[in-house]
Structures are given as C-alpha cells and as structure tokens.
Protein backbone atom coordinates (compact mmCIF):
# COMPACT_ATOMS: atom_id res chain seq x y z
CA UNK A 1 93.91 143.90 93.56
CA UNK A 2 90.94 141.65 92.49
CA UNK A 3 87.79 143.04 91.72
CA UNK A 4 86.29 140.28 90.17
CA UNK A 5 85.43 136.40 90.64
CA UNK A 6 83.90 134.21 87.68
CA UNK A 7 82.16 130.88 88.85
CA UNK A 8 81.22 128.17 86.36
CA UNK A 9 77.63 127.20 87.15
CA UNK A 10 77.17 123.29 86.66
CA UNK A 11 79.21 121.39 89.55
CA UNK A 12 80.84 124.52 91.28
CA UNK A 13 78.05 127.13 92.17
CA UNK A 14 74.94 124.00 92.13
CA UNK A 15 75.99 120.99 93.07
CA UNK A 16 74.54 119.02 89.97
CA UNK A 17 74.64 119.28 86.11
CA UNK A 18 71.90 120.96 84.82
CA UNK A 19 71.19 119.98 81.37
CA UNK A 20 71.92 116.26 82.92
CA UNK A 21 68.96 117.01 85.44
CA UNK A 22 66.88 118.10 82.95
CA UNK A 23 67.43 115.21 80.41
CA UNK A 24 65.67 113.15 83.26
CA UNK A 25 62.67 114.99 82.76
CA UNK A 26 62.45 113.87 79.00
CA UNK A 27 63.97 110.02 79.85
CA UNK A 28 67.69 111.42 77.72
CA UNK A 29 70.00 111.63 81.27
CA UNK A 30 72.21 108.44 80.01
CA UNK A 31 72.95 109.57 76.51
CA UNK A 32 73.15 113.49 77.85
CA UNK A 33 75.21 112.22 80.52
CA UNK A 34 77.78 110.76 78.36
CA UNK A 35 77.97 113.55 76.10
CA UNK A 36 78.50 115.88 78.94
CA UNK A 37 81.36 113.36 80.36
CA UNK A 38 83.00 113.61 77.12
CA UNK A 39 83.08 117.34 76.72
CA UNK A 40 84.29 118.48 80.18
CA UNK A 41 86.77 115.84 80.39
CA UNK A 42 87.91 117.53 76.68
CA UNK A 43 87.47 114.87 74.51
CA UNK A 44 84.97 116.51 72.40
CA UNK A 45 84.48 119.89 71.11
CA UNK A 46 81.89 121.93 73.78
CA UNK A 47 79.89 123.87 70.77
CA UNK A 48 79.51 120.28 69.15
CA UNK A 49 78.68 118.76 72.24
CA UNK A 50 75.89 121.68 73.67
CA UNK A 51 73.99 121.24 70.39
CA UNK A 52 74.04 117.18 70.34
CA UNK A 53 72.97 117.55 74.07
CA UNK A 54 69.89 120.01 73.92
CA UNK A 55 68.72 118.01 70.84
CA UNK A 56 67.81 115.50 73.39
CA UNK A 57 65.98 117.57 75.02
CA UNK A 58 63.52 118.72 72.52
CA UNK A 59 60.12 118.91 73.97
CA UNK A 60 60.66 119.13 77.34
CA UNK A 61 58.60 121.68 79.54
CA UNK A 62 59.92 124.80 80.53
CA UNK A 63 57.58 125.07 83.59
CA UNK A 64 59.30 121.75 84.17
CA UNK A 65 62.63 123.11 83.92
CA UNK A 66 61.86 126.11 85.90
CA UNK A 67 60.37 124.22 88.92
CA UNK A 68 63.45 122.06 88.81
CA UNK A 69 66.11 125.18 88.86
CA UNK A 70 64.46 126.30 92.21
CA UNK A 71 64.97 122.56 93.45
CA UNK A 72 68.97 122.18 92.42
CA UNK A 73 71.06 121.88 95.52
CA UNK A 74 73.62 124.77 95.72
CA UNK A 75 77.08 123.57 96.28
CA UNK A 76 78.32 123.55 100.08
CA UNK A 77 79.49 126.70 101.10
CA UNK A 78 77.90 128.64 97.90
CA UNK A 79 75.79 131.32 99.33
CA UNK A 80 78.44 131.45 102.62
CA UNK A 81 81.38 132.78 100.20
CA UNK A 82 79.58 134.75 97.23
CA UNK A 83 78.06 136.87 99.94
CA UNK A 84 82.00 136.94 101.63
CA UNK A 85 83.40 137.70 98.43
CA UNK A 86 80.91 140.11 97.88
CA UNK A 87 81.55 141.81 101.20
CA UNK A 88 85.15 142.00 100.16
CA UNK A 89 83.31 144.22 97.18
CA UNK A 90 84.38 141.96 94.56
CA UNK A 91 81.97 141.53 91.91
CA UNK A 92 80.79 138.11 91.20
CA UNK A 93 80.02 136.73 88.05
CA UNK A 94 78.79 133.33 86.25
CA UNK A 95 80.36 132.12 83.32
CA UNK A 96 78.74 129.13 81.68
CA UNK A 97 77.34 126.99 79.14
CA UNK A 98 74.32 126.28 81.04
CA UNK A 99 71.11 127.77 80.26
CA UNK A 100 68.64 131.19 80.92
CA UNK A 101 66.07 129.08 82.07
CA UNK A 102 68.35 127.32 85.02
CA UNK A 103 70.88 130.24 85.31
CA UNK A 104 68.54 133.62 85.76
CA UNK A 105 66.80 131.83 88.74
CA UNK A 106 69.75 130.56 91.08
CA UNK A 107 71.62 133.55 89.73
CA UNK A 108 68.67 136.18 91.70
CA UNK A 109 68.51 133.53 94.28
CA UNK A 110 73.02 134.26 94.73
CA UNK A 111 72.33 138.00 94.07
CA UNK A 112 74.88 137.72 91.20
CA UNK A 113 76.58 140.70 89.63
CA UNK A 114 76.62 139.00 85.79
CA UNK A 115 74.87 136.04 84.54
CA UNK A 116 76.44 134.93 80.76
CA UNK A 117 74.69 131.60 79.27
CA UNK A 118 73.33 130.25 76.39
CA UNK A 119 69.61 130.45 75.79
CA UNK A 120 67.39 127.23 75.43
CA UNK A 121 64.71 127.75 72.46
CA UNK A 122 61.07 127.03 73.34
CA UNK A 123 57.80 127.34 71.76
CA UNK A 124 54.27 127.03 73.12
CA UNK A 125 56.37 126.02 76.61
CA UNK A 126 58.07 123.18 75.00
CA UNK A 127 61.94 123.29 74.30
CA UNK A 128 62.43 123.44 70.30
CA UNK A 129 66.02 121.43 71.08
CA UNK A 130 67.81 124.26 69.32
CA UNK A 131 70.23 126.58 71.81
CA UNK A 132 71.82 130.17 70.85
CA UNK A 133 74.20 132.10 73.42
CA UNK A 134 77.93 133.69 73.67
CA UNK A 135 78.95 129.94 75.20
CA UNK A 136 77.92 128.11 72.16
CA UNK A 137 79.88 130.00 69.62
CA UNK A 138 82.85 131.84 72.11
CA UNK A 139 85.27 130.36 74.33
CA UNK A 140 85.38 131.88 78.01
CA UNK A 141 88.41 133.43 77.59
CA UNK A 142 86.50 135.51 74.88
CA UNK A 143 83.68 136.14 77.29
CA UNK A 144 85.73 136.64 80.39
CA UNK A 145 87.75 139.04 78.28
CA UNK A 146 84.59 141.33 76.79
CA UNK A 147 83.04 141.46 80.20
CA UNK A 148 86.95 142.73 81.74
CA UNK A 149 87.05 145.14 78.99
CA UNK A 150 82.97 146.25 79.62
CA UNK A 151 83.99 147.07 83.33
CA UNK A 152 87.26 148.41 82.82
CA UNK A 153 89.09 145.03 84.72
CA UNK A 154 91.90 143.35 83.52
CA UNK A 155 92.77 139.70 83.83
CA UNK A 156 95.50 140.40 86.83
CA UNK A 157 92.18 141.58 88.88
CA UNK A 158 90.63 138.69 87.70
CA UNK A 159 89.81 134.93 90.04
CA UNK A 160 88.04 132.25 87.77
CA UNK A 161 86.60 128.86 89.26
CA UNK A 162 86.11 125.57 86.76
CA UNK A 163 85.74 122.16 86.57
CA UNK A 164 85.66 121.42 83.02
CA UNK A 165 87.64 121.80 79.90
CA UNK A 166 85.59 124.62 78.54
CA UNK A 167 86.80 126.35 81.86
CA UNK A 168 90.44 126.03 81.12
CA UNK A 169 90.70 129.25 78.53
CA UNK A 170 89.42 131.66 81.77
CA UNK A 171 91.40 129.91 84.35
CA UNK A 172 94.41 129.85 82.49
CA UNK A 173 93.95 133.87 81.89
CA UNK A 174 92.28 134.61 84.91
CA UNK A 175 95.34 136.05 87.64
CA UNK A 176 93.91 132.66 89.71
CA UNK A 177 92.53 129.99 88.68
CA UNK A 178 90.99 127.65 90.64
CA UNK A 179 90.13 124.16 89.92
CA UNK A 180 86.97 123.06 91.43
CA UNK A 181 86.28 119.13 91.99
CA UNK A 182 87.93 119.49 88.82
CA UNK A 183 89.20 116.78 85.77
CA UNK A 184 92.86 115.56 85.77
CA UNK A 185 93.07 118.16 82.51
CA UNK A 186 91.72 121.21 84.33
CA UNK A 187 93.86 120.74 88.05
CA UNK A 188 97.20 120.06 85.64
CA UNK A 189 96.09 123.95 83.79
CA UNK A 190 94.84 125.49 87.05
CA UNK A 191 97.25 127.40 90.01
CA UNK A 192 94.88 125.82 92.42
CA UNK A 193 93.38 122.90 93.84
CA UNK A 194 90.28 122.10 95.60
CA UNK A 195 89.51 118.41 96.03
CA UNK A 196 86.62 119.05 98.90
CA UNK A 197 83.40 119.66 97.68
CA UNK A 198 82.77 122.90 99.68
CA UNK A 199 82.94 126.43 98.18
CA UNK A 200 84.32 127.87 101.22
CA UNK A 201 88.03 126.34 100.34
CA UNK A 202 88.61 128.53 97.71
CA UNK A 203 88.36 131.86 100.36
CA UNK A 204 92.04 131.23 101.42
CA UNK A 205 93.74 131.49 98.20
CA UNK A 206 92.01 134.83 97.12
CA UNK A 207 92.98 135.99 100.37
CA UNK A 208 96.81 134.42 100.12
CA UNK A 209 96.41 136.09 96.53
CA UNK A 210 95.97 139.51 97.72
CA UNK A 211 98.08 139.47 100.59
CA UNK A 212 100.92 138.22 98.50
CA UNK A 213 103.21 140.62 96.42
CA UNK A 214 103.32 139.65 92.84
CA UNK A 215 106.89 138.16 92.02
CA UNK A 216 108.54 139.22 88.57
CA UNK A 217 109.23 136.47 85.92
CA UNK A 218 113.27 136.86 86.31
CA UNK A 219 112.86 137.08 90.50
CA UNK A 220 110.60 133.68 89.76
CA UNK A 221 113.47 132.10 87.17
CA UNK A 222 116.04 133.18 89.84
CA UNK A 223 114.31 131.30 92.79
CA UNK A 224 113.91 128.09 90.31
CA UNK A 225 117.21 128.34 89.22
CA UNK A 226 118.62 128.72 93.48
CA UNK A 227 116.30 125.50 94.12
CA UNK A 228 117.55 123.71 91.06
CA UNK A 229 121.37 124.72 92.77
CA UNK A 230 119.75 123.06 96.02
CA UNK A 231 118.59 120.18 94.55
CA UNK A 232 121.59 119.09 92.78
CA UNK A 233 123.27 119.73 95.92
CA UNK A 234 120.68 117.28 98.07
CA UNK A 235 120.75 114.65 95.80
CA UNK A 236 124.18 114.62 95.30
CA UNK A 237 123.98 114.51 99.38
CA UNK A 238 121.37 111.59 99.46
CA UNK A 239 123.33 109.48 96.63
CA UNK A 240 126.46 109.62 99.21
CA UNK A 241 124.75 108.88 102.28
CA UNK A 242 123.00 105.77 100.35
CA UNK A 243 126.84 104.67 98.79
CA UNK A 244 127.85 104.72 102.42
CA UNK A 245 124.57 103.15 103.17
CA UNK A 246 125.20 100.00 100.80
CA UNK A 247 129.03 99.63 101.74
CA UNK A 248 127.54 99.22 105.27
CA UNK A 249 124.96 97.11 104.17
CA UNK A 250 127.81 94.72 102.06
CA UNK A 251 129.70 94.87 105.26
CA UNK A 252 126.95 94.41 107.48
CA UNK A 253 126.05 91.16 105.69
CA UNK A 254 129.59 89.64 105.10
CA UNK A 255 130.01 90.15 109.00
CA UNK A 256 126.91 88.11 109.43
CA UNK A 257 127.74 85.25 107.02
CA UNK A 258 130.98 85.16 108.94
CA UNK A 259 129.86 85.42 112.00
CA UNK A 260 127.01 82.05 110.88
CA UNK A 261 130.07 80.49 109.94
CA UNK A 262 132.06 80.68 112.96
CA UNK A 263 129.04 79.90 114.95
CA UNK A 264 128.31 76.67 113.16
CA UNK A 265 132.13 75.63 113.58
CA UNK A 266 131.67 76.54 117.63
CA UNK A 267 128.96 74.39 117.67
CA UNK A 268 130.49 71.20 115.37
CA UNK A 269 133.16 71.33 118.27
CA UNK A 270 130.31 71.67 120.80
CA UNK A 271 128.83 68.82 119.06
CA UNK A 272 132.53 66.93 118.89
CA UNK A 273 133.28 68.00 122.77
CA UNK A 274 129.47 66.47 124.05
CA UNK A 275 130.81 63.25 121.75
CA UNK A 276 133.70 62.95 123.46
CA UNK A 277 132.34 63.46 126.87
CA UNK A 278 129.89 60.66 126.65
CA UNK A 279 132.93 58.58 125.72
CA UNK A 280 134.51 60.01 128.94
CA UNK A 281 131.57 59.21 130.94
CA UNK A 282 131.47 55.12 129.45
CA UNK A 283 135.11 54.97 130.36
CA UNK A 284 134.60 56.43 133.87
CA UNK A 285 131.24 53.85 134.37
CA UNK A 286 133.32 51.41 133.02
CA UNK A 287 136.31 52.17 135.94
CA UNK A 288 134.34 52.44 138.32
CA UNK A 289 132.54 49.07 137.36
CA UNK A 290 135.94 47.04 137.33
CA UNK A 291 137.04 48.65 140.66
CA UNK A 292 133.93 47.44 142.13
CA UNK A 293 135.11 43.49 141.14
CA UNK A 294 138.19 44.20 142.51
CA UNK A 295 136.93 45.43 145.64
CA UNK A 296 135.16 42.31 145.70
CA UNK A 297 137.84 40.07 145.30
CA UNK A 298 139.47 38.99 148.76
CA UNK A 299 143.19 38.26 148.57
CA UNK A 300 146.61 38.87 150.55
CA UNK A 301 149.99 39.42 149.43
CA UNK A 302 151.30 35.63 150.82
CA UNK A 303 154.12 34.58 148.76
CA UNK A 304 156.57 33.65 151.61
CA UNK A 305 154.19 31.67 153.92
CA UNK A 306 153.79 29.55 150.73
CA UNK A 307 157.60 28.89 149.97
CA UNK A 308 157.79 28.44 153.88
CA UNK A 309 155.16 25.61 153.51
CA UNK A 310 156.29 24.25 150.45
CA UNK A 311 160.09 24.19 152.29
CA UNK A 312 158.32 22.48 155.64
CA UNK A 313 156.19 19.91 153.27
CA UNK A 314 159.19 19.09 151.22
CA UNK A 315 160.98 18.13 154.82
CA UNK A 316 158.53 16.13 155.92
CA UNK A 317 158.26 13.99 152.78
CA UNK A 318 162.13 13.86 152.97
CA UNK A 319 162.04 12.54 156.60
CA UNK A 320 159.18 9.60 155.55
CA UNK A 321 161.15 8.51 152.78
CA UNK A 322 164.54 8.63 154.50
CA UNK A 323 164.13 7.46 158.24
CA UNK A 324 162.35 4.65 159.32
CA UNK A 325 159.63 5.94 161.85
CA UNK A 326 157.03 4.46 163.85
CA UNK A 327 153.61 4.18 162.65
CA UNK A 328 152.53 6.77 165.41
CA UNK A 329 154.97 9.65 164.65
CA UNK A 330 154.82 8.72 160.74
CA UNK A 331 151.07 9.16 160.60
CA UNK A 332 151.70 12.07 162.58
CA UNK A 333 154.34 13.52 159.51
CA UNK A 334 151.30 12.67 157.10
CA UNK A 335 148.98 14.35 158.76
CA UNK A 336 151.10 17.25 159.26
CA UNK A 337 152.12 17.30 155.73
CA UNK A 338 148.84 17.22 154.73
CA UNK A 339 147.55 19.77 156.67
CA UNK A 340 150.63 21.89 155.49
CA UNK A 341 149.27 20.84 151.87
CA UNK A 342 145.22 21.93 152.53
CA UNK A 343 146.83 25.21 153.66
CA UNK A 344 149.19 25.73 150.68
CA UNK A 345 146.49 25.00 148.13
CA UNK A 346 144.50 28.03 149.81
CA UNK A 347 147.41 30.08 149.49
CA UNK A 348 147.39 28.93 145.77
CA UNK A 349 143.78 29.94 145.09
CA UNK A 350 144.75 33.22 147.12
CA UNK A 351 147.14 33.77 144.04
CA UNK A 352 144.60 33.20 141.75
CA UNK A 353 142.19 35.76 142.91
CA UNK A 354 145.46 38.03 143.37
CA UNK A 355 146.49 37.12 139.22
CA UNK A 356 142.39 38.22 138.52
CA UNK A 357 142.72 41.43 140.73
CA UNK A 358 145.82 42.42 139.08
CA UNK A 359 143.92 42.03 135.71
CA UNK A 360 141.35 43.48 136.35
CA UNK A 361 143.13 46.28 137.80
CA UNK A 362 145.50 46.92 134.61
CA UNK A 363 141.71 47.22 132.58
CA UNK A 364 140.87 49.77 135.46
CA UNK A 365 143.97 51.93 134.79
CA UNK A 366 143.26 51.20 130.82
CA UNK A 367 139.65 53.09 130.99
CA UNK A 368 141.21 55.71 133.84
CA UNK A 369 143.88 56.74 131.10
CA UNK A 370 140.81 56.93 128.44
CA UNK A 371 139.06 58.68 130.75
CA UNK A 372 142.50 61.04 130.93
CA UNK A 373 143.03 60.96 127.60
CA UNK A 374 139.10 61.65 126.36
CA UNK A 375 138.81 64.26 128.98
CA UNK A 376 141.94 66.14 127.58
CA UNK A 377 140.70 65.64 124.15
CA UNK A 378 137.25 66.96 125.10
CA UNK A 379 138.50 69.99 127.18
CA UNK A 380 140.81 71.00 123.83
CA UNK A 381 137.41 70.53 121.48
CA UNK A 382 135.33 73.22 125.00
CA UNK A 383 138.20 75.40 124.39
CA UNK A 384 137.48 75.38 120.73
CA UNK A 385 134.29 75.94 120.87
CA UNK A 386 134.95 78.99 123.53
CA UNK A 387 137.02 80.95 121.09
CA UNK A 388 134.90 80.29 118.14
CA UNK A 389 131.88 81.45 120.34
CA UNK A 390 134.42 84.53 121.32
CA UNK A 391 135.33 85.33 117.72
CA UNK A 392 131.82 85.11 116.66
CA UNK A 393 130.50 87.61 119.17
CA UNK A 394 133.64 89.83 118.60
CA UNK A 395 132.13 89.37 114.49
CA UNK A 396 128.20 90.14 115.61
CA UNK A 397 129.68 93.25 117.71
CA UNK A 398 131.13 94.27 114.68
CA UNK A 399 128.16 93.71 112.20
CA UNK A 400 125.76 95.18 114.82
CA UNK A 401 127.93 98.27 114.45
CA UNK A 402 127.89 98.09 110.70
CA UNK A 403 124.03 97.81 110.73
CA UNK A 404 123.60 100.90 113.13
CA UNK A 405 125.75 102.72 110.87
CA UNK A 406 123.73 101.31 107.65
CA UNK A 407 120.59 102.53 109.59
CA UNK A 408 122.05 105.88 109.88
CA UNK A 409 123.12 106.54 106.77
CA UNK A 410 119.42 105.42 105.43
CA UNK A 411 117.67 107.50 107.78
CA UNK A 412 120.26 110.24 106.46
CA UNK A 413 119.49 109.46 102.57
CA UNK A 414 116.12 109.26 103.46
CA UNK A 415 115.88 112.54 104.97
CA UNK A 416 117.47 114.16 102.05
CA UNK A 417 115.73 112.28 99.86
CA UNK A 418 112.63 114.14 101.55
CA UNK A 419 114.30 117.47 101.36
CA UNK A 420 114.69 116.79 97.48
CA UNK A 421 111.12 115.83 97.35
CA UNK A 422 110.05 119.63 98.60
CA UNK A 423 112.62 120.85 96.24
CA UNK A 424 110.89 119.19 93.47
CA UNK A 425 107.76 120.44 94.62
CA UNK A 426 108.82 124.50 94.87
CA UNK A 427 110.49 123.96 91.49
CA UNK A 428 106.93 122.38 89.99
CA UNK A 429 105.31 125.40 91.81
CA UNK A 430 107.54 128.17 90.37
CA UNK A 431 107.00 126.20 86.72
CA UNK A 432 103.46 126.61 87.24
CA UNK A 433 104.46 130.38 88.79
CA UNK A 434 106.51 130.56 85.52
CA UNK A 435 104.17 129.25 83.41
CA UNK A 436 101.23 131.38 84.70
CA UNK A 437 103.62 135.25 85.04
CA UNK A 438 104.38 134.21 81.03
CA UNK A 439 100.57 133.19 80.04
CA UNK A 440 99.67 136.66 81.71
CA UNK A 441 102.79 138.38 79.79
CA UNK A 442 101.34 136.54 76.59
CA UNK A 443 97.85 137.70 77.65
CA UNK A 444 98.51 141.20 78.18
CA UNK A 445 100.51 141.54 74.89
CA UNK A 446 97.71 139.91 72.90
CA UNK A 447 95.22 142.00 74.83
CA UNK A 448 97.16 144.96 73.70
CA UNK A 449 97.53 144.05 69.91
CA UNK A 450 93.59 143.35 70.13
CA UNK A 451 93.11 146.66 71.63
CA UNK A 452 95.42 148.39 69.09
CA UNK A 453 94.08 146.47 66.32
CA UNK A 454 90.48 147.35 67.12
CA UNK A 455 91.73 151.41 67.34
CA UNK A 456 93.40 150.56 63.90
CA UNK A 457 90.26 149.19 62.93
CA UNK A 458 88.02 152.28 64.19
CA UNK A 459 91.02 154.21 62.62
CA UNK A 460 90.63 152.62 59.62
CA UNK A 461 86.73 152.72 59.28
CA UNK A 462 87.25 156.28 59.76
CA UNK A 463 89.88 156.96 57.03
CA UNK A 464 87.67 155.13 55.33
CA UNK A 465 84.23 157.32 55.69
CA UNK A 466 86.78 160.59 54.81
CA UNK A 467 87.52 158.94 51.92
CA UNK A 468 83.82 158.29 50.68
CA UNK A 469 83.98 161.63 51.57
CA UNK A 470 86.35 162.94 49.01
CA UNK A 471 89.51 162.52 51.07
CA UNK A 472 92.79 161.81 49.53
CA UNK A 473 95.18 158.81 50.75
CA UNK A 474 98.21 158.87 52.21
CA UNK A 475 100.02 155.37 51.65
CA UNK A 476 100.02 154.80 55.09
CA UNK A 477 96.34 154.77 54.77
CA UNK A 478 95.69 152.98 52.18
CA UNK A 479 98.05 150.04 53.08
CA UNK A 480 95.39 150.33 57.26
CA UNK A 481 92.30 149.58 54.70
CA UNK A 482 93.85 147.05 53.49
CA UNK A 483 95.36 145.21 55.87
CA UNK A 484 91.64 145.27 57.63
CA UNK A 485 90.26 144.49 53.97
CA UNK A 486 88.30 147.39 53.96
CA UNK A 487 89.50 148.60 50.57
C-alpha cells in the first residue's frame, strides 16, 4: 500500500525553474539556463552543475527571491491532487535540488509533509553564491531512502515524480515512478508517462497501482515468455498472409500485362477491320457510281433486226445491179436502201452503247466482288477483335480476382502485423515490469546489507567500547573491527 509520494519541485510541483527565475533577477538566466539544460538532460554531473549555477547568482537579494517564490505559477492541477493524495492519507513530500528560500514558501503554501533542499548562503540579504544541502552532496535515492527509513516506509510504499536526471535514482527505486514532462533519459528509466502538463494525470496510476495485485518476477517472466510464444506465432502468421499476398500481387500483375496485351491486339484488328471497311465502303461508292452510267446508257438487245436489214439492204443492192429498172422504181430501191442503211447505222451505235454497258458492267461486278471479298475480310478481322476483347475480359475477370484476393491477404498481414505490434508492446511493458520487480529485488537486498551492515557497525562500535573497557576478543570480533576499520 503506498503511504508516500515524493514530487521534484522545479517543473513538476511549480511550473518554472527556480534558480533559472532567479538568475533573471541578477541578468545570469542564459548562462544558468544552459547549465541547468545540461544537468537535467544528464550530461553533466548535478553537484558540479548546482555550484557553477548559484555562483551566478552571487549577490542577488533574498527579499528579491522571496517575493518571487510567492509569484511562481504552481503547475496545473498541483494543489487539486496534493490535497487528493493527501485525502487518500498519503504523505507528501518534496525532493529537490532547489533552494530554502523558494522551497519553504510554496511548500506551506501546498501544506507539505517534508521539504528536503539545499540551502542558498546569504549575508547582509545578499546571496554569498555558495550553496550547502543533502541535494548537493547525496543522490535522491540516498535521501528518498533516509527519509523511508526515518518513517518506517519502504520503497514498495513509495510513488516518486521527476523530470530530470537527478530524479532518475528515486524513480527508479521508488515502487512508481512517474515521469513528469520529463527528458527522453528519464521517460526511458520511469514506469510512467505523463506528456500533459497537468498534475492531475498522474492520480490514475497511483490509483491503478493500488488496485492492482503485485505480480511475482517468475509469474512476470512467464507472461513474457507466453507473449514471446504469441508473437512468433503472429508473425509467422503475417509473413504467410504477405507470401500469399505477393504471389497474388505477381499474379495480379502478369494478368494485367496480359490482359494490355490482348487488348492492344483487339484493337490492331479493330484498327485493321475499320481499314478494311473504308475500303469496303470506296468499292461500294464506286458500284454504285458505275451502275449509275449504266443506268444512263439507253440500249436494246437488237441483233436480229440488224442481220434482217443488212439481209434486205444486201437484196436491194443485188436487184440494182442485176435488173434493169426504171428510174422511178430504182430511185425508189435507193431510197429504200438507204433508209434501211440510216436505220442499221442506229442499230450499230445501239451496239456501241450496249459494248460500253457491258464494260462498265463487268467493272461493276469487279468492285461488288471487292466489296464481297473486303467485307468477308473485314468481318474475319470484327471477329478477331471480338474474341480478343472476350479473352481479355475473361483475363481482367481473372486479375480482378487476383487483386481482391491480394487485398485480402494485406488487410490479413496487416492485421496481424497490428496484433504483433501490441505483442511487442506487452513484452516492452513486462521488460520494464521485469526490469522494475528486479531493481526492487536489487533494492531490497542492498537495503538489507545496509541495514545489516549499519547493526554490524553499531555491533562493532560496541565490541569496540567493551574492549577499551578491558574486554577480551573473540576472533570473530576482532576480524567485525576490522572489516569496519575500527581496529
């Protein structure tokens, strides 16, 4: 059960950094600024940095500094959930390497159970830039760990709240501990997270904390060990579905180039068929053009009335050159046979027109069988075309099928590949479970040896005094004073 919560001050109870407010008051906040960047991201040593830092502030006021603690904005949430917490009768405590002057004032102002700082150095109400406290010389592990042993707490009954590297040794030891607006160092050390700068998030973990029963290290390695099974078994799962995924994909894509393929041989024979067709249309104006000129031409089938008149002019002439006639019926032959004559030589031009109609009537039936011919050749090019259009939509059908399956298989892989993803993320969490059941394990044993080392060392102080006393040695005895270097 916890019975005690341990803020840091700077960033997490106040939202500000104190000794960075009160370089402003001396014209120092860039160079303390820096310094206190450095040291809570951990890139230099805290003890090293605190000094450096309140050097800079040598001769600032303390009225100054005082007037300026009651001015510091508390963090959202701040009074809400130390007087919740407090309710809940935990006691509340602040843990930092801030200073008295800055600390004691929004600590009464909180109605704070402890209040552990370092103290700033003044003279004649002027800081001396010098700085003493438990912070300066102790980590808060150390501190958090004197104050648990003062009350009669351990760290399993412990919550600690940080931002900074110098937090890391309490939050680490603390049963919770909760990173605060924290530094990528701090959240990767911490079993919590709060990104929102309001103190009121951290209320549900404590109260997940206490409502949850404490799991043992082997029931914790079990559960990693049953979602490690579950993960090898989901990826194995998401690495088939995405094999099944790419041979759909391969086949998908094939289909497709096949299908382009077949679609750009339909339309060369479209292309062909529309060729041919205009051909087929030339040939049928071209018909129809030449049966026009025959219809034009106006002629009779006459070949007997000519031999008849050629037979009847051929008399005639034989009858003037044979019998001697009188001028009357002789002129009356001529006329006759020339009348018969005027009449053949129509006849004659009849045949002529006939000999162009038949021509042009041969050139008619020459485009007609083009037109035959052409249109055959076109229809075999549409019927072409047809089944390549056919074969590609039977080959689209098919690649639309392999895509849906493709899709299916990726939404499957996906899915698992989610499933892996929380998998991943309960393993990470029972690490840091792990990781946190060991670091208490490791804490309690070392809290133990300290313990039994500091009743060997009152033991041994003891033995000691008897001895001054007159007291003889055992070797037991005499090896305790020296293995504390007493003796």
């Amino acid at each position: 059960m916890i019975k005690l919560v341990v803020f840091d001050l700077d960033n997490v109870i106040i939202d500000a950094e104190a000794i960075d407010e009160i370089g402003k008051l001396v014209g120092v906040e860039k160079k303390i600024m820096e310094l206190t960047k450095r040291a809570m991201e951990g890139e230099m040593d805290f003890k090293e940095s605190i000094e450096e830092r309140v050097k800079l502030l040598k001769g600032a006021k303390v009225d100054d500094i005082k007037k300026l603690a009651h001015k510091l904005p508390l963090m959202k949430g701040a009074e809400e959930t130390i007087q919740e917490l407090k309710e809940k009768g935990y006691k509340i405590a602040t843990i930092t390497g801030s200073f008295d002057i800055v600390a004691n004032i929004i600590g009464k102002r909180l109605n704070l159970d402890y209040i552990i700082c370092n103290k700033l150095h003044h003279k004649n109400g002027l800081l001396t830039g010098k700085v003493t406290g438990p912070l300066v010389e102790k980590t808060k592990y150390e501190i958090l760990q004197e104050l648990l042993e003062e009350e009669g707490f351990s760290f399993d009954e412990c919550v600690a709240v940080g931002d900074g590297a110098n937090d890391i040794s309490m939050i680490e030891s603390a049963k919770l501990g909760i990173a605060f607006n924290a530094k990528p160092i701090v959240k990767e050390k911490a079993d919590a997270i709060v990104e929102k700068k309001d103190l009121k998030e951290i209320i549900p973990f404590i109260e997940e904390l206490e409502e949850a029963d404490e799991a043992s290290l082997e029931e914790v390695l079990d559960k990693k060990r049953e979602y490690k099974d579950k993960l090898s078994a989901t990826l194995e799962e998401r690495d088939e579905f995405n094999r099944k995924a790419k041979e759909k994909k391969e086949l998908r894509d094939e289909l497709n180039k096949k299908a382009k393929e077949n679609l750009d041989l339909a339309l060369e024979f479209r292309d062909k068929r529309n060729e041919i067709n205009k051909m087929v249309e030339e040939n049928k104006r071209l018909r129809e053009e030449t049966n026009k000129k025959i219809r034009k031409l106006k002629w009779s089938p006459t070949g007997r009335k000519r031999l008849k008149l050629e037979n009847e002019i051929k008399k005639i002439d034989k009858i003037i050159e044979t019998q001697v006639l009188d001028m009357k019926k002789e002129n009356e032959l001529v006329n006759r046979a020339n009348d018969l004559r005027r009449e053949l030589a129509k006849i004659q031009e009849d045949e002529k027109t006939q000999k162009k109609a038949l021509e042009l009537k041969k050139l008619s039936e020459k485009y007609h069988e083009n037109v035959v011919g052409l249109s055959k050749e076109a229809q075999e090019y549409h019927e072409k075309m047809i089944e390549q259009f056919q074969k590609t939509d039977r080959i689209r059908a098919r690649a639309d099928e392999a895509h849906k399956e493709f899709v299916k298989f990726m939404k499957l892989a996906s899915k698992k590949h989610e499933e892996s993803k929380k998998i991943i993320k309960k393993i990470k969490q029972a690490n840091i479970e792990i990781k946190r059941i060991r670091s208490r394990m490791d804490r309690v044993d070392t809290a133990k040896t300290h313990k039994r080392r500091m009743l060997e060392k009152k033991k041994a102080e003891k033995i000691y005094k008897l001895f001054k006393d007159g007291k003889k040695l055992t070797k037991d005895e005499l090896l305790l004073l020296q293995r504390y270097k007493i003796v």
